[in-house]
Protein backbone atom coordinates (compact mmCIF):
# COMPACT_ATOMS: atom_id res chain seq x y z
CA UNK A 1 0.00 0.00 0.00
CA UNK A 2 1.73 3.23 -1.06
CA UNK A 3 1.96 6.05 1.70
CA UNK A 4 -0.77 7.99 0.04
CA UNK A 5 -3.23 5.25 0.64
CA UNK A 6 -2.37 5.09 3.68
CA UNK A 7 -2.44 8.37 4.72
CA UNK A 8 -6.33 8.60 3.23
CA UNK A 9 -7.05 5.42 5.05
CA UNK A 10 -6.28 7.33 8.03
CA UNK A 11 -7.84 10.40 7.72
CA UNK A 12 -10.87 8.82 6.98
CA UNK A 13 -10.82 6.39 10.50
CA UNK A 14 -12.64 8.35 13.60
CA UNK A 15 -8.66 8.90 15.05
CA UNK A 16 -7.47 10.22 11.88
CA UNK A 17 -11.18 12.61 12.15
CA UNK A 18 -10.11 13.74 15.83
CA UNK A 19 -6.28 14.30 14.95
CA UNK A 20 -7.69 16.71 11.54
CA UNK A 21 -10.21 18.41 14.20
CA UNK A 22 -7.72 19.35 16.91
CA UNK A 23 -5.02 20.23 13.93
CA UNK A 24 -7.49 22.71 12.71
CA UNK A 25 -8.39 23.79 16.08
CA UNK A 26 -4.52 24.92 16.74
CA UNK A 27 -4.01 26.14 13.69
CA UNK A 28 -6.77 28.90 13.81
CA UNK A 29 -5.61 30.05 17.59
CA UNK A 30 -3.42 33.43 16.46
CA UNK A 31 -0.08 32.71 18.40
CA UNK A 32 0.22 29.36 16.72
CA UNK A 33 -0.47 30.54 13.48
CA UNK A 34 2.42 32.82 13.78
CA UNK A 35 4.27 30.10 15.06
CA UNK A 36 3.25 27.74 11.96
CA UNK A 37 4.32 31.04 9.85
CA UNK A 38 7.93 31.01 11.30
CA UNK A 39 8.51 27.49 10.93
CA UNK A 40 7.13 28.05 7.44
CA UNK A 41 9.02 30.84 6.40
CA UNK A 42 12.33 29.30 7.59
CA UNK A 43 12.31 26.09 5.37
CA UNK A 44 11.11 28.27 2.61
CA UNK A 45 14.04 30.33 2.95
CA UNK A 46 12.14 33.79 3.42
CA UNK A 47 13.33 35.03 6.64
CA UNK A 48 13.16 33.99 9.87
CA UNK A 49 16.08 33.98 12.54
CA UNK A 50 19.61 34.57 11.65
């Protein structure tokens, strides 16, 4: 089964439903967003520390 699969599989089962909710959930709060956007940013290349 290729990773792909897999990954559907998962996100399809009731954990892989509760593990997309709470992502969601901490992505929307403001101070991890703009911790998501740093993190981002640095292995993009545009910015960040240093």
């Amino acid at each position: 089964m290729s990773l792909f699969k897999k990954v559907a599989a998962f996100a399809k089962s009731p954990q892989g439903r509760r593990a997309i909710k709470q992502a969601k959930r901490y992505a929307q709060d403001p101070k991890n967003k703009q911790k998501i956007d740093q993190v981002k940013n640095r292995v993009l290349g545009k910015g960040g520390k240093g």
